[in-house]
Protein backbone atom coordinates (compact mmCIF):
# COMPACT_ATOMS: atom_id res chain seq x y z
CA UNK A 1 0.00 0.00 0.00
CA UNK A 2 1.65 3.55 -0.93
CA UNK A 3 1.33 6.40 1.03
CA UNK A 4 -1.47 8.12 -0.79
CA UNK A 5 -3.58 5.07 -0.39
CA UNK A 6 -2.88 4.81 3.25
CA UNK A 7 -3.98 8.64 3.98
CA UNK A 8 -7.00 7.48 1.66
CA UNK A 9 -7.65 4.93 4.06
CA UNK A 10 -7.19 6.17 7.16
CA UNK A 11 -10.98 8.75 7.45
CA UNK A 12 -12.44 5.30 6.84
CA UNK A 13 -10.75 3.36 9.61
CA UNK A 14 -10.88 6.59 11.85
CA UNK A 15 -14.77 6.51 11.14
CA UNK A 16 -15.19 3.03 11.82
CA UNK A 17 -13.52 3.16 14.59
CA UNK A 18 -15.36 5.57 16.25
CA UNK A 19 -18.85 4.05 15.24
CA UNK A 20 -17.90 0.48 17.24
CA UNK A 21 -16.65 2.75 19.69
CA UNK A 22 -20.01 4.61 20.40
CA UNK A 23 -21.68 1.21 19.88
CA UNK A 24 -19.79 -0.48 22.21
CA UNK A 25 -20.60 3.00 24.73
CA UNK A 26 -24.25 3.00 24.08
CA UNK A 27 -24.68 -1.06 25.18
CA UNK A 28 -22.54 -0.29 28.53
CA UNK A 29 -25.22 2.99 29.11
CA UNK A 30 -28.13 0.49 27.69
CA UNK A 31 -26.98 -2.24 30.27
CA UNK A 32 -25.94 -0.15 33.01
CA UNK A 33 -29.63 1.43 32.62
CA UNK A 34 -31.42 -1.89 32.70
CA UNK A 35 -28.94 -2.74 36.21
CA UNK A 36 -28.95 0.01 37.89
CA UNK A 37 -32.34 1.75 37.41
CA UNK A 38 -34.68 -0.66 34.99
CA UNK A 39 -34.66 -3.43 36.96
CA UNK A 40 -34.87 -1.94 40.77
CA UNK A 41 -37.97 -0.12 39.35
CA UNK A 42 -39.53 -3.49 38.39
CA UNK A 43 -38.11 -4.59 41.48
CA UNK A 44 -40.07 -2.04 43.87
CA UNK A 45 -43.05 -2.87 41.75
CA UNK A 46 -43.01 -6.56 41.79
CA UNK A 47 -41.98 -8.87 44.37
CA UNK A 48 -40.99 -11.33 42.12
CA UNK A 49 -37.44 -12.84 39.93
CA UNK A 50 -36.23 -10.16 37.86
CA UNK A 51 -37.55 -11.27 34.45
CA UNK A 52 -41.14 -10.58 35.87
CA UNK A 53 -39.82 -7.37 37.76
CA UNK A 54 -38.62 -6.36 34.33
CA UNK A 55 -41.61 -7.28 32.59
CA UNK A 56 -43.92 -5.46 35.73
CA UNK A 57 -41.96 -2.35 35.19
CA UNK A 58 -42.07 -2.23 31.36
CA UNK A 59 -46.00 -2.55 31.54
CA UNK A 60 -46.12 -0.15 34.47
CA UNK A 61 -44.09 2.22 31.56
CA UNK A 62 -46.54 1.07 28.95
CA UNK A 63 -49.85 1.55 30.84
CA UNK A 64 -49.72 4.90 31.81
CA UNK A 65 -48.60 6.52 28.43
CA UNK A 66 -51.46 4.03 26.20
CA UNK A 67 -54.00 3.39 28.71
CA UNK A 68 -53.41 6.33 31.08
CA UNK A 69 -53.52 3.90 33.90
CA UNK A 70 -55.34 4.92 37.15
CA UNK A 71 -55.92 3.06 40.14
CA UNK A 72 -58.47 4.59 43.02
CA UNK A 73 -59.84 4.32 46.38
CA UNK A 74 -56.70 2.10 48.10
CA UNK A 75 -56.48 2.95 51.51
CA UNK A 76 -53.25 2.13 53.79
CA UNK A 77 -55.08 -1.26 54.25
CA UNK A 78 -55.00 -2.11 50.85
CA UNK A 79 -51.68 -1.03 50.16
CA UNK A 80 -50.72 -2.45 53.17
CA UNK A 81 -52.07 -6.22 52.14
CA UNK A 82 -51.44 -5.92 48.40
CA UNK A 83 -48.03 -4.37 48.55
CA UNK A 84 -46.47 -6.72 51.59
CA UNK A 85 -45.74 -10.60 50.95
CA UNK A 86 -45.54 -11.20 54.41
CA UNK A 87 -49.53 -9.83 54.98
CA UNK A 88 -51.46 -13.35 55.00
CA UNK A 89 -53.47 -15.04 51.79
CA UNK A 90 -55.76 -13.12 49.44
CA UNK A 91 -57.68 -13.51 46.56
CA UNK A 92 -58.18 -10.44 44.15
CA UNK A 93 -61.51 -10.55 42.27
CA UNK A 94 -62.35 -8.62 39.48
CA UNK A 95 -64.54 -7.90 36.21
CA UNK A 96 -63.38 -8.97 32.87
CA UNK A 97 -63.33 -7.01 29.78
CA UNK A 98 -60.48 -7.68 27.63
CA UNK A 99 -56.92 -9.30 27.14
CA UNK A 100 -55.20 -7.00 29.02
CA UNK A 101 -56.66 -6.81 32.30
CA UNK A 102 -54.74 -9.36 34.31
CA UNK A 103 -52.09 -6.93 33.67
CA UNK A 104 -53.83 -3.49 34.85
CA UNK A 105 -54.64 -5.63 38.47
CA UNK A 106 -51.18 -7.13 38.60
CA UNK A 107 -49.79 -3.54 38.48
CA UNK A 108 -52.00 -2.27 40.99
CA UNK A 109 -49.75 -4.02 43.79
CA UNK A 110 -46.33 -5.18 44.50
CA UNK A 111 -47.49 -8.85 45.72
CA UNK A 112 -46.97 -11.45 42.76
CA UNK A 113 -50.77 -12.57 41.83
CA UNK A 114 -51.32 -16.40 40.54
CA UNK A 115 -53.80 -16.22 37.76
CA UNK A 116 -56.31 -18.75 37.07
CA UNK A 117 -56.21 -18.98 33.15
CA UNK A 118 -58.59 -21.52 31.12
CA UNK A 119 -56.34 -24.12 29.43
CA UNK A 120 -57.20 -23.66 26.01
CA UNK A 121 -56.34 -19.68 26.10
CA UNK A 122 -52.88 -20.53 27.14
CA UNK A 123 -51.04 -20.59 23.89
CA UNK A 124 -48.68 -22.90 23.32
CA UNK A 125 -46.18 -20.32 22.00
CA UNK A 126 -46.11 -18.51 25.08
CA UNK A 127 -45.86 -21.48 27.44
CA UNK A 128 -42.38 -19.80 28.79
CA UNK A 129 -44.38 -16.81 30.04
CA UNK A 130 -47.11 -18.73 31.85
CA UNK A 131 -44.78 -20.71 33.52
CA UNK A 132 -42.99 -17.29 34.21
CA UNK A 133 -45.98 -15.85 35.44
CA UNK A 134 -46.96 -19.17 37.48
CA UNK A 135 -50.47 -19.13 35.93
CA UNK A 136 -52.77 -22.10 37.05
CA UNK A 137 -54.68 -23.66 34.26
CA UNK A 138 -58.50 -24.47 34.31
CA UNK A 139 -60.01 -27.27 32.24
CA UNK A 140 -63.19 -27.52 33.22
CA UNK A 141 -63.01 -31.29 34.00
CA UNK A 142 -61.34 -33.79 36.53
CA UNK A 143 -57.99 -32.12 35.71
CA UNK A 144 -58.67 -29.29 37.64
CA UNK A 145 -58.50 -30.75 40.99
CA UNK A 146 -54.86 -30.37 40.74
CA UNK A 147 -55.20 -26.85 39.42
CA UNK A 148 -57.20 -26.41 42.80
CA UNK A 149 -54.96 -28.16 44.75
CA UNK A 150 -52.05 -25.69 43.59
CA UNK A 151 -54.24 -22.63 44.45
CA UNK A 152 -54.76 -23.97 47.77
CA UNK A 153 -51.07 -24.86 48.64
CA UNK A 154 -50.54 -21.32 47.06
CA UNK A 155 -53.13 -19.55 49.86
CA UNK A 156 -51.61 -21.71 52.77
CA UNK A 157 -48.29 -20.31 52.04
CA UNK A 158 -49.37 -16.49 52.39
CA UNK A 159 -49.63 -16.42 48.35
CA UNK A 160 -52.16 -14.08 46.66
CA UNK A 161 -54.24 -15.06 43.56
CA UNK A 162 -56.12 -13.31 40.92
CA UNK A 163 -60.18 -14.59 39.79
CA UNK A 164 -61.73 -13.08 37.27
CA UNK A 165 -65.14 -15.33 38.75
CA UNK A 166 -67.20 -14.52 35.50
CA UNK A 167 -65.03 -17.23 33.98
CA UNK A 168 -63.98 -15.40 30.79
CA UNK A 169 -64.12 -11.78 28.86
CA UNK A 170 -67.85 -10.65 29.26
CA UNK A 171 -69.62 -10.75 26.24
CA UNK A 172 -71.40 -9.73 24.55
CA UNK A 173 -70.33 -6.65 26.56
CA UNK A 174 -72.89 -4.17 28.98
CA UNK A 175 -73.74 -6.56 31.82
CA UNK A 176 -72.00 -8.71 34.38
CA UNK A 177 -72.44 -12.31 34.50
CA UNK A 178 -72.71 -14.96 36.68
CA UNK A 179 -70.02 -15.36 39.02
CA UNK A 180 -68.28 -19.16 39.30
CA UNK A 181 -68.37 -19.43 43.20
CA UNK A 182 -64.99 -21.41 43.52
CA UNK A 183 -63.05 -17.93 44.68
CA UNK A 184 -65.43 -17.82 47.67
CA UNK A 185 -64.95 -22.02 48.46
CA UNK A 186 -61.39 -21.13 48.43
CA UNK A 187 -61.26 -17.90 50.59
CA UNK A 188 -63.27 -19.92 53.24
CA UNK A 189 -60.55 -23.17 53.16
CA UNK A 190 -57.61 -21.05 52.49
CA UNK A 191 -58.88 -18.38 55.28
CA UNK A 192 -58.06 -15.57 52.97
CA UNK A 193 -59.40 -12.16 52.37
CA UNK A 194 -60.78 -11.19 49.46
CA UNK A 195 -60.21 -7.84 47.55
CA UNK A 196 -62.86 -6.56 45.42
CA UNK A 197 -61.67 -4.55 42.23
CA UNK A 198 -63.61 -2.71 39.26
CA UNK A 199 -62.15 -2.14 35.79
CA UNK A 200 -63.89 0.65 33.20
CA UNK A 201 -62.41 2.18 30.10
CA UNK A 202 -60.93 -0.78 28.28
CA UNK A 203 -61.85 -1.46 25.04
CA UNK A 204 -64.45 -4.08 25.23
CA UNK A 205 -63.97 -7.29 24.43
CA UNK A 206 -60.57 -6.69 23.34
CA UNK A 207 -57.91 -9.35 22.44
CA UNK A 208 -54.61 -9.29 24.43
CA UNK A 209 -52.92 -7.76 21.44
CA UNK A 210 -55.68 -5.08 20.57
CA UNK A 211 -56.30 -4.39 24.13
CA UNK A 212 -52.46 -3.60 24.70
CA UNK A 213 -52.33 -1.39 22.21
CA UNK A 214 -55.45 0.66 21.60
CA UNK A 215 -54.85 4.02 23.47
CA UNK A 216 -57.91 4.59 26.25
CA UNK A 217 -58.67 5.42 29.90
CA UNK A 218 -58.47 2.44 31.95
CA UNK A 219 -59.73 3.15 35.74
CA UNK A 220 -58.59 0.43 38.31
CA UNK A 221 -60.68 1.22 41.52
CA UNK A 222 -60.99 -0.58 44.94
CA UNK A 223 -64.00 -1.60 46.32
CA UNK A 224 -63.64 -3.32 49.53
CA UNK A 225 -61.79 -5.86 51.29
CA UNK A 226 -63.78 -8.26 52.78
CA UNK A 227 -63.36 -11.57 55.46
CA UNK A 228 -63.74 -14.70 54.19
CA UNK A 229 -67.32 -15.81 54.25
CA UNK A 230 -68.60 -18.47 56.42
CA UNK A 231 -69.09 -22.09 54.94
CA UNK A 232 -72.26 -21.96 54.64
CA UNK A 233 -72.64 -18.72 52.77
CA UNK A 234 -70.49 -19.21 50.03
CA UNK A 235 -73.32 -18.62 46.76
CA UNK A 236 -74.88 -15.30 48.82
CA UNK A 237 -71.32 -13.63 49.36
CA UNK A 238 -70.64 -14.86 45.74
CA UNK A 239 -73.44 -12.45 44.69
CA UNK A 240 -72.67 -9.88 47.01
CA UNK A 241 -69.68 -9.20 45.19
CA UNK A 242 -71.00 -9.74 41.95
CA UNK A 243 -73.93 -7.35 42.88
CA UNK A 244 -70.73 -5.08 44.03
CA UNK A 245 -68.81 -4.75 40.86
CA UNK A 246 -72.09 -4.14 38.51
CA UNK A 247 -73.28 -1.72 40.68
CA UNK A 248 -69.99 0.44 40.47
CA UNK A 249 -69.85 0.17 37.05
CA UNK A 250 -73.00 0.84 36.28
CA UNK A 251 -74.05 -2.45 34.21
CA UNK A 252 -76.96 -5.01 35.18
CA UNK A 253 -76.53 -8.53 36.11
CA UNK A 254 -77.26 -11.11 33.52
CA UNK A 255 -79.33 -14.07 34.58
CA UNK A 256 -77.19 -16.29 33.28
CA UNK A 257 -73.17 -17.45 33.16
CA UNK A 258 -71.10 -16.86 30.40
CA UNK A 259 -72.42 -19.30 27.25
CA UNK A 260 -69.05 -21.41 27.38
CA UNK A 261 -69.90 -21.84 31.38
CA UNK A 262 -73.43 -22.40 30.53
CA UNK A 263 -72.17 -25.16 28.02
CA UNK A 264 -70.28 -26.82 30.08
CA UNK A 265 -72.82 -26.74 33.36
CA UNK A 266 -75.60 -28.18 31.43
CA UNK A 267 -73.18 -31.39 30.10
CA UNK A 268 -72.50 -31.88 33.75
CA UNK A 269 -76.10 -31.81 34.21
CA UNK A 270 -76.51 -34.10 31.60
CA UNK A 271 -73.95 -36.65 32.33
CA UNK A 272 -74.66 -40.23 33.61
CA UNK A 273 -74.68 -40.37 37.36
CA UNK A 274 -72.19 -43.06 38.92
């Protein structure tokens, strides 16, 4: 090489150079970032490992700029037993309007909330996050007394979990359905409180995907925190709470479950006894 085609050469390596350089700088300050400020925000958000404290705090981020996020009406006692581990069993209850919601009440406390998911929603795809997220399938059949059995060994621990009781998104949309009364069996064996929680402003009847990304007003507000019932009153403090959450949001109650509940009550009903 002669020495014109070296002084040629040399903008081009000094270029270079300082673009891998500034690369190299911006994923220190990218890391360094996710270290030292990312992850302790998840952290203080979530009591959980730091994949879900980094997820928690990304959604946190996500939610208040697309769905300015609000959450109401949490007193000290609900911050207080939603925020600290170390508080005794719960069960959160809420209404169901679309794909997103399990995330809006997950980020309305620090406590990690086991979700009760039906089976066939869980994508396969996604089977890392569920198991991430510690999500407890429901089947709807004989497989389901191990899904119970989890929830309960969950509760007996101190362990929160999260019921949407209507047993799926409401729809067709404008009225709350029948509650499933297993959250109320399992407050009363687990001797856990139960947290009553209203959702408006969510696109209804939105997927996960459209729900997550369809700009709104999403309103998270507490209702009460109530005892577990006694054993014998387990379908009336069912629909107390049901009766709750329509009443704050405005919507009637429907005399009837959700169809795919309805479904799968009346092949119960018409099974065989043995």
């Amino acid at each position: 090489m002669t020495a014109a085609d070296a002084t040629a050469v040399e903008p081009l390596l000094t270029v270079t150079s300082t673009t891998m350089g500034l690369a190299v700088a911006g994923w220190i300050l990218f890391w360094c970032g996710i270290w030292g400020w990312f992850l302790p925000a998840g952290r203080r958000r979530l009591d959980a490992d730091d994949a879900s404290a980094f997820f928690a705090q990304l959604g946190w981020l996500w939610t208040r700029r697309v769905h300015g996020y609000r959450i109401e009406g949490f007193t000290p006692e609900a911050h207080a037993l939603l925020n600290d581990p170390s508080s005794g069993p719960v069960i959160v209850v809420c209404n169901h309007a679309a794909g997103v919601d399990p995330i809006l009440v997950q980020l309305s406390m620090r406590r990690r909330l086991r979700w009760f998911m039906a089976a066939d929603q869980m994508v396969g795809a996604l089977g890392w996050f569920w198991r991430l997220q510690q999500v407890i399938p429901v089947h709807y059949d004989r497989r389901d007394t191990q899904s119970l059995l989890a929830a309960m060994t969950h509760l007996r621990a101190g362990g929160a979990l999260g019921v949407f009781p209507e047993g799926g998104i409401a729809r067709p949309h404008g009225q709350v359905y029948r509650f499933m009364p297993g959250f109320a069996s399992l407050a009363v064996k687990g001797k856990a409180k139960v947290v009553v929680l209203s959702l408006r402003g969510i696109p209804a009847n939105a997927g996960v995907l459209r729900s997550l990304l369809v700009p709104c007003s999403a309103t998270l507000r507490l209702l009460a925190i109530l005892e577990p019932p006694a054993s014998g009153d387990i379908d009336a403090f069912t629909e107390r709470v049901r009766a709750m959450i329509a009443s704050d949001l405005g919507l009637p109650l429907a005399d009837r479950h959700l169809d795919h509940i309805e479904q799968r009550i009346g092949q119960h009903a018409a099974a065989p006894s043995r």
